[in-house]
Protein backbone atom coordinates (compact mmCIF):
# COMPACT_ATOMS: atom_id res chain seq x y z
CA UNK A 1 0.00 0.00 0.00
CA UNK A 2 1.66 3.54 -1.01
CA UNK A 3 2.13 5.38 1.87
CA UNK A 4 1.09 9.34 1.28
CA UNK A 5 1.61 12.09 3.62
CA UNK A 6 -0.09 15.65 3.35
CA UNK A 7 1.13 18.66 5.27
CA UNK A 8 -0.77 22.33 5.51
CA UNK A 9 0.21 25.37 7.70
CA UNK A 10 -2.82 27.72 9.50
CA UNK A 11 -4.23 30.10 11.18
CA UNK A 12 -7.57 30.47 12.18
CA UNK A 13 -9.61 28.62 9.69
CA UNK A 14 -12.18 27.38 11.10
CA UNK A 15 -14.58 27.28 7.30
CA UNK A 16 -11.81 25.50 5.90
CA UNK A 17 -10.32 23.32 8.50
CA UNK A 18 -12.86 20.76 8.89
CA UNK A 19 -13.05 20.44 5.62
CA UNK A 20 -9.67 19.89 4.20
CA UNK A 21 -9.03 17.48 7.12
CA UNK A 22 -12.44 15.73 6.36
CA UNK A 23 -10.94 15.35 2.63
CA UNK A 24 -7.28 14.09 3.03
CA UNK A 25 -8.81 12.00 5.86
CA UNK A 26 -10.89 9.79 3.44
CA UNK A 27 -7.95 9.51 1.12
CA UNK A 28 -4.78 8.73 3.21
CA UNK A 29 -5.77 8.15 6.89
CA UNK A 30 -5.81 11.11 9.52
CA UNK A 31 -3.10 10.01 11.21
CA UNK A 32 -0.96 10.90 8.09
CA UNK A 33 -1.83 14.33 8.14
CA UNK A 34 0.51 17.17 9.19
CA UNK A 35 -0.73 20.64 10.49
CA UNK A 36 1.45 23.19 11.06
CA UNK A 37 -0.71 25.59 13.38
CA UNK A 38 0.62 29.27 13.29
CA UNK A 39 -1.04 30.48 16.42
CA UNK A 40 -4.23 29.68 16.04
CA UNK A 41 -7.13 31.15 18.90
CA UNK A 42 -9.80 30.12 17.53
CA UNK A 43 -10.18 26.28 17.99
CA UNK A 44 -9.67 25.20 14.53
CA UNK A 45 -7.38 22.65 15.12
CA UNK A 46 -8.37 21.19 18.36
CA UNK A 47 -9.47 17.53 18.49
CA UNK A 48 -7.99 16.20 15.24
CA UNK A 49 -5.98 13.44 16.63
CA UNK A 50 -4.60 11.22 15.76
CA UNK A 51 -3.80 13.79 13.02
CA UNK A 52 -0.17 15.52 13.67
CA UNK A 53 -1.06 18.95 14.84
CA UNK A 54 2.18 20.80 15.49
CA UNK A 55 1.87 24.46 17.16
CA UNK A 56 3.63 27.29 17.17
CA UNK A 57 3.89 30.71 18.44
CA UNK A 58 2.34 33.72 15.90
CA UNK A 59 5.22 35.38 14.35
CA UNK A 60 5.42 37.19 11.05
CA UNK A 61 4.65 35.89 7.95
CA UNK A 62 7.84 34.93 5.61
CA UNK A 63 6.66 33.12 2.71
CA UNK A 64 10.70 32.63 1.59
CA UNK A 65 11.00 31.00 5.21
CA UNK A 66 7.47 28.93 4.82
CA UNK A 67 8.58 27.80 1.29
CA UNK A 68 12.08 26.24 2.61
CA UNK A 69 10.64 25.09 5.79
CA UNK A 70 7.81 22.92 3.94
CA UNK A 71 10.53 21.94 1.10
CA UNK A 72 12.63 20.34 4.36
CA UNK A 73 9.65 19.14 6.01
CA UNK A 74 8.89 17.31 2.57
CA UNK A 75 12.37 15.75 2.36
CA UNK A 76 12.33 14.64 6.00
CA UNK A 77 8.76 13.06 5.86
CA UNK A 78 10.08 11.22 2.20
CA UNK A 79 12.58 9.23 4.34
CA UNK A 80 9.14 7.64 5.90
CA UNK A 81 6.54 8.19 3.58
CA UNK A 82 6.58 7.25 -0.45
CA UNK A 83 4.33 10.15 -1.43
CA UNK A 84 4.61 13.85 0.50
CA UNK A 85 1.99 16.81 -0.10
CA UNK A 86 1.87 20.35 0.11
CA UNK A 87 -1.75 22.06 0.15
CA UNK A 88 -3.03 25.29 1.44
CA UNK A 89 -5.67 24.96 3.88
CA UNK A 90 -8.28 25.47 0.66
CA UNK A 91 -7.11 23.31 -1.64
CA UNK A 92 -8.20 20.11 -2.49
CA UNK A 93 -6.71 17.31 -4.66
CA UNK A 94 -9.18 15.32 -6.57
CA UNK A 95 -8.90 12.37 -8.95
CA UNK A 96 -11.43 12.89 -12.21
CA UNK A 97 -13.70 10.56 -11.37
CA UNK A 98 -14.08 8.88 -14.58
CA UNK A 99 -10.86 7.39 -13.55
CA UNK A 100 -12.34 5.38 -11.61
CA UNK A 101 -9.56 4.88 -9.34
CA UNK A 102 -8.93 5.68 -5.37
CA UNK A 103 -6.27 8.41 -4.29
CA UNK A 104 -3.55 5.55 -3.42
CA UNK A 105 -3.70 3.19 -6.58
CA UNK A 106 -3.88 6.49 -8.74
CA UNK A 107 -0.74 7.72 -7.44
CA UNK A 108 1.02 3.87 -7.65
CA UNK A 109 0.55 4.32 -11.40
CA UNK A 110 1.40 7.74 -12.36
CA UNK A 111 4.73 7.70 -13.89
CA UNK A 112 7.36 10.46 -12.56
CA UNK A 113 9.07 12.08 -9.41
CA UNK A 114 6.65 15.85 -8.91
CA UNK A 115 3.41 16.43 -10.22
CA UNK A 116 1.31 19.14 -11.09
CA UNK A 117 -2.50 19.44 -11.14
CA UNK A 118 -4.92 21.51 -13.13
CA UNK A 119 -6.01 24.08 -10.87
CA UNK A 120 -9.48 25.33 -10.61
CA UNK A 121 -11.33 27.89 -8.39
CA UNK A 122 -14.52 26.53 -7.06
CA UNK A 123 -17.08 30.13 -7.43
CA UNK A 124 -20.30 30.87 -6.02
CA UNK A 125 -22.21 32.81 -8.14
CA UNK A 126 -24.38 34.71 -4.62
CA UNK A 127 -27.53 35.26 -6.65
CA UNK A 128 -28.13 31.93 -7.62
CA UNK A 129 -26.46 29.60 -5.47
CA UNK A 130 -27.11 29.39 -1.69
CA UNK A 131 -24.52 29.67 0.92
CA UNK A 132 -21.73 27.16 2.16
CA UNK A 133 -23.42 24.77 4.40
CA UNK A 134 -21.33 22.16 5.81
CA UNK A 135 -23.42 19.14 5.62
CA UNK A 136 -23.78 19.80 1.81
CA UNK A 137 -21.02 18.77 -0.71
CA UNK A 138 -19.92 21.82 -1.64
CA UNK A 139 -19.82 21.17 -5.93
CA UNK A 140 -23.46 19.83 -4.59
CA UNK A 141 -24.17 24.11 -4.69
CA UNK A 142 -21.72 25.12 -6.96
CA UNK A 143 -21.95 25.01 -10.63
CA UNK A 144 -19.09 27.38 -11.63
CA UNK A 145 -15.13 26.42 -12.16
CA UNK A 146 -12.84 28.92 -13.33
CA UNK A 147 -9.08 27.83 -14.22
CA UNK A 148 -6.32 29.43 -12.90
CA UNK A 149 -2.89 29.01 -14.10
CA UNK A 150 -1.53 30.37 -10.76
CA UNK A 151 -3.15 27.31 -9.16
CA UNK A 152 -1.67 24.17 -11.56
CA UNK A 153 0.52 23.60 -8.92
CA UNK A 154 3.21 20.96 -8.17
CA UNK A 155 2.65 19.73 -5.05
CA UNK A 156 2.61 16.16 -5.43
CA UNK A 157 6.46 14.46 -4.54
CA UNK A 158 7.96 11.15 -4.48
CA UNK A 159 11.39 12.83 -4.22
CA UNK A 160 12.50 15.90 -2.66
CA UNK A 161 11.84 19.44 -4.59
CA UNK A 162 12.15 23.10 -3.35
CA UNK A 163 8.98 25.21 -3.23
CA UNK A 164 9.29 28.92 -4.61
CA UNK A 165 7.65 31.51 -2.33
CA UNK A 166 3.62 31.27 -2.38
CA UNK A 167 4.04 27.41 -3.44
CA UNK A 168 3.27 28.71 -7.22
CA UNK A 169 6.31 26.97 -8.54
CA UNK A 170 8.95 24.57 -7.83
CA UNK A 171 12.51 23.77 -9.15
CA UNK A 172 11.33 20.76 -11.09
CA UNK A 173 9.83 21.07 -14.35
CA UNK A 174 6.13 21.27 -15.22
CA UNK A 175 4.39 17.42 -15.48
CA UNK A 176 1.04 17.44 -15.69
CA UNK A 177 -0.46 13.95 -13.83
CA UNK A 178 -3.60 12.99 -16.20
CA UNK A 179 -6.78 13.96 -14.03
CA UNK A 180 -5.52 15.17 -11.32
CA UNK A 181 -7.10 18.42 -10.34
CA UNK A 182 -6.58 21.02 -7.90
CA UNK A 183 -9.82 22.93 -6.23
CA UNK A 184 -10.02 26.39 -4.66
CA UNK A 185 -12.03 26.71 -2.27
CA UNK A 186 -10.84 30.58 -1.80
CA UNK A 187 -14.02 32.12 -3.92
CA UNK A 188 -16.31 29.41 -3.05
CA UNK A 189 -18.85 31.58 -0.91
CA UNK A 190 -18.75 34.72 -0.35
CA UNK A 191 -19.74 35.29 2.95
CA UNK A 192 -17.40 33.42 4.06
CA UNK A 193 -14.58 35.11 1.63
CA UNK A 194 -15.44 38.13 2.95
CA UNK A 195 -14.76 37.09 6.82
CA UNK A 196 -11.47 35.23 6.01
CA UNK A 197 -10.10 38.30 3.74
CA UNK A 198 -11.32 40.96 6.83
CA UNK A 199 -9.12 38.63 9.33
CA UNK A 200 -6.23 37.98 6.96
CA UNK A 201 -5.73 41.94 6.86
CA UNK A 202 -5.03 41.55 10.22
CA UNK A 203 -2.18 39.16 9.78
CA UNK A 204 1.73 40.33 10.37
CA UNK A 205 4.57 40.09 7.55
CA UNK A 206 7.65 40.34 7.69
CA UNK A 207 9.81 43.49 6.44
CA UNK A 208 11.18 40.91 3.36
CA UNK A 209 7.55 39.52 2.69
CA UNK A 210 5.98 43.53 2.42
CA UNK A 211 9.14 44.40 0.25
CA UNK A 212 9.24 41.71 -2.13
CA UNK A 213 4.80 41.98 -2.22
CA UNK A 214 4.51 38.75 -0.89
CA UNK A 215 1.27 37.67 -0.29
CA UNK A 216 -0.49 40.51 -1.22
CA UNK A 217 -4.06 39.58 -1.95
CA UNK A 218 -4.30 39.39 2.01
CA UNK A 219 -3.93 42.87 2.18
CA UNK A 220 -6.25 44.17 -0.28
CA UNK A 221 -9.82 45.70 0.78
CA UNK A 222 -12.85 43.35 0.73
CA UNK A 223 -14.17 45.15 -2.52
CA UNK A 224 -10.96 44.81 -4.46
CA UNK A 225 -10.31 41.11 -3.32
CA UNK A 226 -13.63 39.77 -4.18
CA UNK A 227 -13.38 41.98 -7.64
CA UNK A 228 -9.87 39.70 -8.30
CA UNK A 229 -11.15 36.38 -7.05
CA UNK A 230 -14.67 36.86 -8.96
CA UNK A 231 -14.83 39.38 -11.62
CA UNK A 232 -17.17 38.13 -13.95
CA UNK A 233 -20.68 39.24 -15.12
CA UNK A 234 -24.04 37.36 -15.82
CA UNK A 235 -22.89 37.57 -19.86
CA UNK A 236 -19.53 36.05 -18.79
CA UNK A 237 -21.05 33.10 -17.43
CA UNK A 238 -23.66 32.58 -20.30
CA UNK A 239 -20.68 32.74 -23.09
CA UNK A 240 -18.43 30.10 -20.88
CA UNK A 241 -18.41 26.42 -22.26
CA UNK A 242 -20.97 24.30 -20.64
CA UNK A 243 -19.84 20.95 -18.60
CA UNK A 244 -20.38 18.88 -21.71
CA UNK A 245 -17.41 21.10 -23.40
CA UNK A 246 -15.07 20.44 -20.15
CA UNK A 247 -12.50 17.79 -21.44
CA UNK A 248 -11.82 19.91 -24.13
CA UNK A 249 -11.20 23.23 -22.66
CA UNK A 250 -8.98 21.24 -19.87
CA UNK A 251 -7.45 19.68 -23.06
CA UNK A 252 -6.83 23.56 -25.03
CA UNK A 253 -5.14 25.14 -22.03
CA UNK A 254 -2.70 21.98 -21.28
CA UNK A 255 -1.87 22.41 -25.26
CA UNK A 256 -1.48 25.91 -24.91
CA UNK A 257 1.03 25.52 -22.00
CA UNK A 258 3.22 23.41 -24.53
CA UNK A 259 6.69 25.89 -25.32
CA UNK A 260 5.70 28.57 -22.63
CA UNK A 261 8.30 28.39 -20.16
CA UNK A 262 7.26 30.85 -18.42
CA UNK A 263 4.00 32.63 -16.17
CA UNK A 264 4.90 35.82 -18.08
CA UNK A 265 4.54 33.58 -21.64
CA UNK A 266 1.12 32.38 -20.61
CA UNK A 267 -0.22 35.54 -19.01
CA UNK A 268 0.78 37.31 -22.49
CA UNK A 269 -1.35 34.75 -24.61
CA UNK A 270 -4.19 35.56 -22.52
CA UNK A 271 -4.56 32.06 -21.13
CA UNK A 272 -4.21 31.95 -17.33
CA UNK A 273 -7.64 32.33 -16.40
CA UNK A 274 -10.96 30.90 -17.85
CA UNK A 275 -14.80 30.13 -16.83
CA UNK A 276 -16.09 26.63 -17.63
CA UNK A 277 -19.44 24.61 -16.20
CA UNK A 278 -18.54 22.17 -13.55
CA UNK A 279 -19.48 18.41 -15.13
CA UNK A 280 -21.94 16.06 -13.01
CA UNK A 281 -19.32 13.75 -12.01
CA UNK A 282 -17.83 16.40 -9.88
CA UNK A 283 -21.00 16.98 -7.59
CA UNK A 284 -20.05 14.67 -4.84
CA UNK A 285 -15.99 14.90 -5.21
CA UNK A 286 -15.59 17.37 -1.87
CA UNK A 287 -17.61 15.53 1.09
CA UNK A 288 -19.86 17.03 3.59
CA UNK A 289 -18.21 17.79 7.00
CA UNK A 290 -18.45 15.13 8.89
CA UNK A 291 -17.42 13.91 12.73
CA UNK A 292 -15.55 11.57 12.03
CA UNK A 293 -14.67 9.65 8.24
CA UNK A 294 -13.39 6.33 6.98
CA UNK A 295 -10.14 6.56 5.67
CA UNK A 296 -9.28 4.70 1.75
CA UNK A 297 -5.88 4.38 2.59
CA UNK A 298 -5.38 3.87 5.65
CA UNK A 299 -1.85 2.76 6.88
CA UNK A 300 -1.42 3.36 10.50
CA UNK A 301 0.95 5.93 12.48
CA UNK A 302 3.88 6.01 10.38
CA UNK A 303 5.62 9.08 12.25
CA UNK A 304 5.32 9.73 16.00
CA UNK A 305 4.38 12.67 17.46
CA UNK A 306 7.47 14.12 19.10
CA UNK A 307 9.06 12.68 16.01
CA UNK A 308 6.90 15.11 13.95
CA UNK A 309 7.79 17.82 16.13
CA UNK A 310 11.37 17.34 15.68
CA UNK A 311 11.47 17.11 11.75
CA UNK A 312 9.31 20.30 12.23
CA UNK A 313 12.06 22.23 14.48
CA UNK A 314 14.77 20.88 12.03
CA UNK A 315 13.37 22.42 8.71
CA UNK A 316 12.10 25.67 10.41
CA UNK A 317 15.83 26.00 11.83
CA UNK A 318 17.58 25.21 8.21
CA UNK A 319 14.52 27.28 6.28
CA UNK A 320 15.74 30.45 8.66
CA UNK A 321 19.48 29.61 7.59
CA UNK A 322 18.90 29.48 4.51
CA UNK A 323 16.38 32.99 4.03
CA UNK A 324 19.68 34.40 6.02
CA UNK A 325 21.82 33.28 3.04
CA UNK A 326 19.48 34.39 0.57
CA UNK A 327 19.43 37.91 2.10
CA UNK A 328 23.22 37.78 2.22
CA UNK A 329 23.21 37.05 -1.54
């Protein structure tokens, strides 16, 4: 059986908690979770054992430190584990479901060291659609998809790989794993975008993160976040391609990445964003929030707790070397 880790980092996420842990629960156990808890107050990661919930003191934000740290973290756990992932707090791997095949055995027969997924934004389109309600699968409620090239990330390792800063990119090349697809959960209701982007004004940086504009859509207004993250008109989502059209507009922006090497290349062409119809077979992909789920893949504790901890101390302790040597540079 392959054995998968997945790691996340948070702060007060109470919408989003219970859900991603819900989801990597059902595919790779809870106790092979890792969640790197940033000072949390507000409960959101109490009672999750036997997930690993690690803790920490609030400090400033440093996404070059966070990028290292999880690149270190994802080495260390590879000496255990034969599959290690990185996901925000609101993003959710899914297998196409015509594949027919559970997390684990999909992953056994992918060919290749790093993957990347095609990355969509799950949006809620307010006056149609009712609000998030946790005992209702959330593509249940949500008919709209829109692809963002920012979001095909790699974050799928059976060897080790550096992250760049926001988890964008990493130093391996692009490799797209056929039907694998990364969901956003960061538009998916309003409401509750609005509340997380009010509280994630809130949050400290530090002086490298504000100067190099990391992580700047935290620090925008609520009116020009929710313009960014959902900008488009009733007319926008009549012209889009209907559900039946899906496999080919996935298929038309994987061709068009062919010979860009770079974001710039891609932005140019006009191709890193784009509004299609969610298909049926996506409806019940993202659970309801439950107590407590059955796990697909489940392979027992793997990693002990204080042995989490101490791979944890480790990478934070080379990640802060090595942002010191960066600065130096």
């Amino acid at each position: 059986m392959l054995r998968i880790a997945a790691i996340t980092t948070v702060y007060d996420e109470r919408e989003f908690m219970p859900i991603w842990h819900g989801h990597y629960a059902r595919l790779i156990g809870e106790e092979n979770l890792f969640i790197i808890d940033d000072g949390s107050t507000d409960g959101s990661t109490d009672g999750l054992e036997p997930s690993h919930v690690i803790k920490r003191p609030k400090a400033p934000i440093d996404q070059i430190v966070r990028a290292a740290m999880i690149g270190y973290m994802t080495e260390a756990l590879l000496a255990y584990y034969d599959v290690v992932i990185y996901v925000d707090v609101d993003e959710l791997l899914v297998v196409d479901p015509l594949i027919r095949l559970p997390f684990a055995d999909y992953l056994a027969r992918i060919p290749g060291k790093h993957f990347n997924a095609v990355g969509f934004n799950i949006l809620h389109r307010a006056e149609h659609e009712p609000d998030y309600e946790p005992s209702v699968p959330v593509l249940e409620v949500r008919q709209w998809l829109e692809f963002e090239f920012g979001y095909c990330k790699q974050l799928v390792h059976k060897a080790p790989a550096k992250y760049g800063a926001g988890f964008h990119r990493t130093n391996k090349p692009l490799n797209f794993a056929p039907g694998l697809y990364l969901l956003h959960l960061r538009a998916f209701d309003t409401r509750v975008a609005l509340r997380r982007i009010e509280h994630r004004r809130r949050l400290a940086w530090s002086d490298r993160s504000l100067r190099l504009g990391h992580g700047s859509q935290n620090r925008q207004t609520p009116e020009q976040y929710m313009a960014e993250v959902n900008p488009y008109r009733p007319e926008d989502y009549e012209a889009a391609p209907r559900m039946a059209l899906f496999n080919d507009f996935v298929v038309a922006k994987l061709k068009a990445l062919e010979g860009l090497e770079k974001y710039q290349d891609f932005e140019q062409a006009g191709l890193t964003r784009g509004l299609v119809e969610r298909p049926d077979r996506f409806r019940g992909v993202i659970h309801p929030v439950l107590e407590r789920v059955a796990a697909t893949n489940a392979t027992g504790r793997i990693v002990g707790r204080d042995q989490a901890e101490d791979m944890f101390n480790v990478a934070l302790a080379a990640a802060h070397e090595l942002a010191l040597e960066v600065d130096l540079e």
